[in-house]
C-alpha atoms as a PDB file:
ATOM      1  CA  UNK A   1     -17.372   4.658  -8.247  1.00  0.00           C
ATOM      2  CA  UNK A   2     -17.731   0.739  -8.121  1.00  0.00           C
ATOM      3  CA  UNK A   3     -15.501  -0.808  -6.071  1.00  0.00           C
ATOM      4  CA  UNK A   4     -14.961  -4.873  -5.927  1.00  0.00           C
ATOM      5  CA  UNK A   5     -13.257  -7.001  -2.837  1.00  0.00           C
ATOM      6  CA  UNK A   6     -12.250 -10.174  -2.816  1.00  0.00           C
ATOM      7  CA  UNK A   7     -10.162 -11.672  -0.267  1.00  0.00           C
ATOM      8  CA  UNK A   8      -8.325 -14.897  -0.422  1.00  0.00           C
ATOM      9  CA  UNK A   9      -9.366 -16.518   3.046  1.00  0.00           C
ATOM     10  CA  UNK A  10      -6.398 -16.206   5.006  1.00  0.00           C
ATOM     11  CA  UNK A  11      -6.867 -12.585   4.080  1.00  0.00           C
ATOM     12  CA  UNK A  12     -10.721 -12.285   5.204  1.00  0.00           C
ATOM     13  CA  UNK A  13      -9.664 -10.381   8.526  1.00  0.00           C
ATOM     14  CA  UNK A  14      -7.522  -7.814   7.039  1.00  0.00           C
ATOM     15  CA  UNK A  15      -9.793  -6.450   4.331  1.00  0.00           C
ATOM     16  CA  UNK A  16     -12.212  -6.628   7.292  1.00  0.00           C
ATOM     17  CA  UNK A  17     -10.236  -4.785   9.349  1.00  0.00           C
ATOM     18  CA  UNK A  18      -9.150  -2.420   5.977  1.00  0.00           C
ATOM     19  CA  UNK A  19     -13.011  -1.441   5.265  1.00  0.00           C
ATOM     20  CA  UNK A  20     -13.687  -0.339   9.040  1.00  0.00           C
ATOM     21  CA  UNK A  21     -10.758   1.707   8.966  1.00  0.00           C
ATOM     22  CA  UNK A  22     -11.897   3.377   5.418  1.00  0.00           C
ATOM     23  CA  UNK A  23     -15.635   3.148   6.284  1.00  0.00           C
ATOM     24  CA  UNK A  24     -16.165   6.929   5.751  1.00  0.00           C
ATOM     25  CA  UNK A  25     -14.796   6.550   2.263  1.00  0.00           C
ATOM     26  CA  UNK A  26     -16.157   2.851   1.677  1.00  0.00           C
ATOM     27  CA  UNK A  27     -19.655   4.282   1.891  1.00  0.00           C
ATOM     28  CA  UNK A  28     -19.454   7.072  -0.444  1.00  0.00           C
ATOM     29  CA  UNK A  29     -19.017   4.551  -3.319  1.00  0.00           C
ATOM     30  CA  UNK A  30     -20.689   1.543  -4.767  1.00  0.00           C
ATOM     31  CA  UNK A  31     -19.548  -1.939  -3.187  1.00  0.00           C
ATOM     32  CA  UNK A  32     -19.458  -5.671  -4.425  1.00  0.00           C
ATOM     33  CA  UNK A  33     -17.984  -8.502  -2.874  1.00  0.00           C
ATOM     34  CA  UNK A  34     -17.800 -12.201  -3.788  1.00  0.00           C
ATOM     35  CA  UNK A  35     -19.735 -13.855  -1.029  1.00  0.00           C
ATOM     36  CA  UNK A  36     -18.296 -14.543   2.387  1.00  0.00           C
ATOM     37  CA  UNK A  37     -15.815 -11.572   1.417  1.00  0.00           C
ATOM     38  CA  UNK A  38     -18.892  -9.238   1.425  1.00  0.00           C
ATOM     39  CA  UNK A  39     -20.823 -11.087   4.218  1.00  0.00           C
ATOM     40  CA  UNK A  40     -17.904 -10.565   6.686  1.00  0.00           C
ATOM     41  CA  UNK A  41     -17.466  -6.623   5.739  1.00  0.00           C
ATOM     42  CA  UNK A  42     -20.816  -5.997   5.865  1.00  0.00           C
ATOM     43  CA  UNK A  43     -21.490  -7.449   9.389  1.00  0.00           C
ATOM     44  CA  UNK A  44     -18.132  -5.548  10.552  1.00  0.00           C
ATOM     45  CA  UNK A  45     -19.255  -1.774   8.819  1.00  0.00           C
ATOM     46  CA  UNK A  46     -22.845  -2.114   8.069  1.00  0.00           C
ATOM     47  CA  UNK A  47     -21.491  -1.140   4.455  1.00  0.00           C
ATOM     48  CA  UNK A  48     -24.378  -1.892   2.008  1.00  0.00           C
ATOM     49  CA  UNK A  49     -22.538  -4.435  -0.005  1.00  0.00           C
ATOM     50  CA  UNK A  50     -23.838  -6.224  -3.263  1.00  0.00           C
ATOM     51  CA  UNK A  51     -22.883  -9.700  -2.841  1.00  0.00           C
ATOM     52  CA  UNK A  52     -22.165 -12.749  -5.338  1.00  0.00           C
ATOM     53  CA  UNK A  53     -21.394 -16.311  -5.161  1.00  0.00           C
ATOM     54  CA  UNK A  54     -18.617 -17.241  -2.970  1.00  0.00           C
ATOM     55  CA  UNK A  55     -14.987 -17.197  -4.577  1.00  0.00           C
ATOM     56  CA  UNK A  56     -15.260 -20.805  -5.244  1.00  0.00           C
ATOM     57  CA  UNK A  57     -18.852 -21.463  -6.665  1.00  0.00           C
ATOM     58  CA  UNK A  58     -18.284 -18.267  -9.086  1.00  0.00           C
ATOM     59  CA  UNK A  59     -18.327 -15.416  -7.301  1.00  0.00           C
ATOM     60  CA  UNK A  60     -15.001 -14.046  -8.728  1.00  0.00           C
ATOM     61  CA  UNK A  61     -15.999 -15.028 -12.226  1.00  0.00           C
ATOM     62  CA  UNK A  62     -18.724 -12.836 -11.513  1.00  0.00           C
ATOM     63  CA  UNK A  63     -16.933  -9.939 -10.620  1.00  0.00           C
ATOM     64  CA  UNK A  64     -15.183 -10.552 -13.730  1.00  0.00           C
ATOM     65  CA  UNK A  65     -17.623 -10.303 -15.845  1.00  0.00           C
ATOM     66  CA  UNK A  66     -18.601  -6.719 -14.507  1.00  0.00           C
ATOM     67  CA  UNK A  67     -14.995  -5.362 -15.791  1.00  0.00           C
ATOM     68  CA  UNK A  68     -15.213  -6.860 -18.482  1.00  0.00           C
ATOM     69  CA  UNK A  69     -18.539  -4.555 -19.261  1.00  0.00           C
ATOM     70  CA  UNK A  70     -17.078  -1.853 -17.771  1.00  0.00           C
ATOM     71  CA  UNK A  71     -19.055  -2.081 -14.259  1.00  0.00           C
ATOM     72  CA  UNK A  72     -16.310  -1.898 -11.660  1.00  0.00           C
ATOM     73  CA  UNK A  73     -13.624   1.188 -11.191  1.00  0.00           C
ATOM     74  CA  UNK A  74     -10.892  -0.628  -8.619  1.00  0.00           C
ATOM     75  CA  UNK A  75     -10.868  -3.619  -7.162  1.00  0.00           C
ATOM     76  CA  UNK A  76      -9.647  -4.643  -4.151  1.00  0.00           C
ATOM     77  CA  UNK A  77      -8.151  -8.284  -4.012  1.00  0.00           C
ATOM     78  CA  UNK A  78      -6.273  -9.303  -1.142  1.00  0.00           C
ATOM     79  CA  UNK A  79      -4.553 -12.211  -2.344  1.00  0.00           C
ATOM     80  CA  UNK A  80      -1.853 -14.492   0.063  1.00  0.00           C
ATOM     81  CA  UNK A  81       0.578 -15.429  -2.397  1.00  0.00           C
ATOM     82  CA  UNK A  82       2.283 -17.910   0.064  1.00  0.00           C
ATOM     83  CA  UNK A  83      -0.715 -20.951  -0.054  1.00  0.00           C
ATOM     84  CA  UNK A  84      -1.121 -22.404  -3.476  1.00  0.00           C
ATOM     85  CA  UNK A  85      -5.036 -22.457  -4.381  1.00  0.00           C
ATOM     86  CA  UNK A  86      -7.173 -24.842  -6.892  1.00  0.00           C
ATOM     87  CA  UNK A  87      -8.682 -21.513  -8.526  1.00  0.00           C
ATOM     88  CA  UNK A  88      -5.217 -19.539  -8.985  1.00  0.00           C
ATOM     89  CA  UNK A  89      -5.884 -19.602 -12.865  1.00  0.00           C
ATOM     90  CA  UNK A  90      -8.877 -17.636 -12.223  1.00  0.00           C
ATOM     91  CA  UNK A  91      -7.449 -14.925  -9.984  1.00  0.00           C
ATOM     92  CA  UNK A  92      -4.734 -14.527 -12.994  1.00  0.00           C
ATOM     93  CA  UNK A  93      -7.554 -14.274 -15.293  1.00  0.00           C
ATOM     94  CA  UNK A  94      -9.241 -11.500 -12.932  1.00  0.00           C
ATOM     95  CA  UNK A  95      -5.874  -9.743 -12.796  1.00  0.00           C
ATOM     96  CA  UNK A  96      -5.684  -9.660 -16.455  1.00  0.00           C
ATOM     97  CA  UNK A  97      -9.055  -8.033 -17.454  1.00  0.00           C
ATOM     98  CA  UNK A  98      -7.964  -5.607 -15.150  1.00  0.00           C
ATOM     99  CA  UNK A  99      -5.177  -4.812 -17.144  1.00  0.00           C
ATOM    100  CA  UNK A 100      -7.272  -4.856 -20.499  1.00  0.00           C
ATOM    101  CA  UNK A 101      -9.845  -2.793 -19.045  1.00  0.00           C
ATOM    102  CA  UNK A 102      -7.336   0.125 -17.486  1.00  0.00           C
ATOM    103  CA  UNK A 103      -8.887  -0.823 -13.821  1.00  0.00           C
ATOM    104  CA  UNK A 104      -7.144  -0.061 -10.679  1.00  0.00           C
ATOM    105  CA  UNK A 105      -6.306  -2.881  -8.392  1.00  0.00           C
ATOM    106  CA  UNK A 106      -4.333  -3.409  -5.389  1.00  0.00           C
ATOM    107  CA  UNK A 107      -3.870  -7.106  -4.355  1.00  0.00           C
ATOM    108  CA  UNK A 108      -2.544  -6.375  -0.726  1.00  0.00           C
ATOM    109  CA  UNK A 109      -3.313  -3.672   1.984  1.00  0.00           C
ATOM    110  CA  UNK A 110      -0.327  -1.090   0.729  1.00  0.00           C
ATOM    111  CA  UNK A 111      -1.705  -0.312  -2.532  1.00  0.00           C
ATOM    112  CA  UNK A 112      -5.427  -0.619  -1.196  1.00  0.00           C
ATOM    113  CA  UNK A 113      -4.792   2.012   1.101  1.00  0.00           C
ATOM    114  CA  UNK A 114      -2.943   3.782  -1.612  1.00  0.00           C
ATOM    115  CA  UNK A 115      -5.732   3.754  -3.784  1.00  0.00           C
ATOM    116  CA  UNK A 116      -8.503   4.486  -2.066  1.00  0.00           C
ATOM    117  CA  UNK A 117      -6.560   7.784  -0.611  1.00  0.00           C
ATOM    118  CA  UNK A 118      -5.878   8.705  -4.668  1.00  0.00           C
ATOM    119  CA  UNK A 119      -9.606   8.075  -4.755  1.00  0.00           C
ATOM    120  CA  UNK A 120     -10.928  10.697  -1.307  1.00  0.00           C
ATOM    121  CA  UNK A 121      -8.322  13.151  -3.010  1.00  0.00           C
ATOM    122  CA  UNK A 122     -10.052  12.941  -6.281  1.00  0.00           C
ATOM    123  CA  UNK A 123      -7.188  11.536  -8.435  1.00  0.00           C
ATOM    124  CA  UNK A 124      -9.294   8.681 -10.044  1.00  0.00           C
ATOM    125  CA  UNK A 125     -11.747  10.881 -11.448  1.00  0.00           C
ATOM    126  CA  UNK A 126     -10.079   9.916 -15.170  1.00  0.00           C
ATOM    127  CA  UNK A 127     -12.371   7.200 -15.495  1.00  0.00           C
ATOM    128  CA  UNK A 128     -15.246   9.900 -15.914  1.00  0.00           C
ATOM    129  CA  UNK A 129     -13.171  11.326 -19.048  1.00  0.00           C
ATOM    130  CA  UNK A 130     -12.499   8.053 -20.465  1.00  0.00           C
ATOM    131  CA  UNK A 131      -8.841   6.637 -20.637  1.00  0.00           C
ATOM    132  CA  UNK A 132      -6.237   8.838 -19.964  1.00  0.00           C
ATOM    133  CA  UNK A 133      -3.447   9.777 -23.190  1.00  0.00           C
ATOM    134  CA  UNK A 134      -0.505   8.043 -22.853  1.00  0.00           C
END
């Protein structure tokens, strides 16, 4: 599986401190980060991590564009809905193509944790079958 972070900055240190707790898992699967997101983890875990532009010069455009083609299976976005932020229209837009495209995402360290458990046990294998009848 492909799995995206991002990380708002005031969140930086807990999806730093997320990833070295889920290491074992983390490293089993495919990772991509916007920039300083994925230059922080990967310092912290040694995780190989494919990294893009910073949040602000693109990077979560980027990432965008990989659902979009159907590139990424969850991302992780830890988001800190308390500071306003120039680029909110952007996270929304990230948010929504992960609706359109069925992806899993967690935007704080509850349902991160949740999902990547679902994903050790095996329960997001439903993206190898294609989407799921409703």
């Amino acid at each position: 599986m492909t799995i995206a972070l991002i990380a708002h900055d005031s969140k930086k240190e807990l999806m730093v401190q997320f990833c070295i707790a889920y290491c074992g898992i983390l490293s089993r699967n495919n990772l991509c980060a916007t920039g300083t997101t994925g230059k922080l983890v990967s310092e912290s875990t040694g995780l190989n991590i494919k990294r893009y532009l910073s949040g602000s010069q693109g990077g979560d455009q980027q990432i965008s564009s990989r659902i979009s083609c159907g590139e990424i299976d969850i991302l992780l976005f830890f988001r800190d809905p308390i500071t306003p932020k120039a680029n909110e229209p952007n996270d929304i837009e990230l948010l929504r193509l992960c609706d359109v495209h069925n992806v899993p995402v967690a935007t704080n360290i509850a349902t991160a944790e949740a999902l990547i458990l679902a994903l050790e046990r095996g329960d997001l294998d439903w993206r190898a079958y294609g989407t799921p009848e409703l």
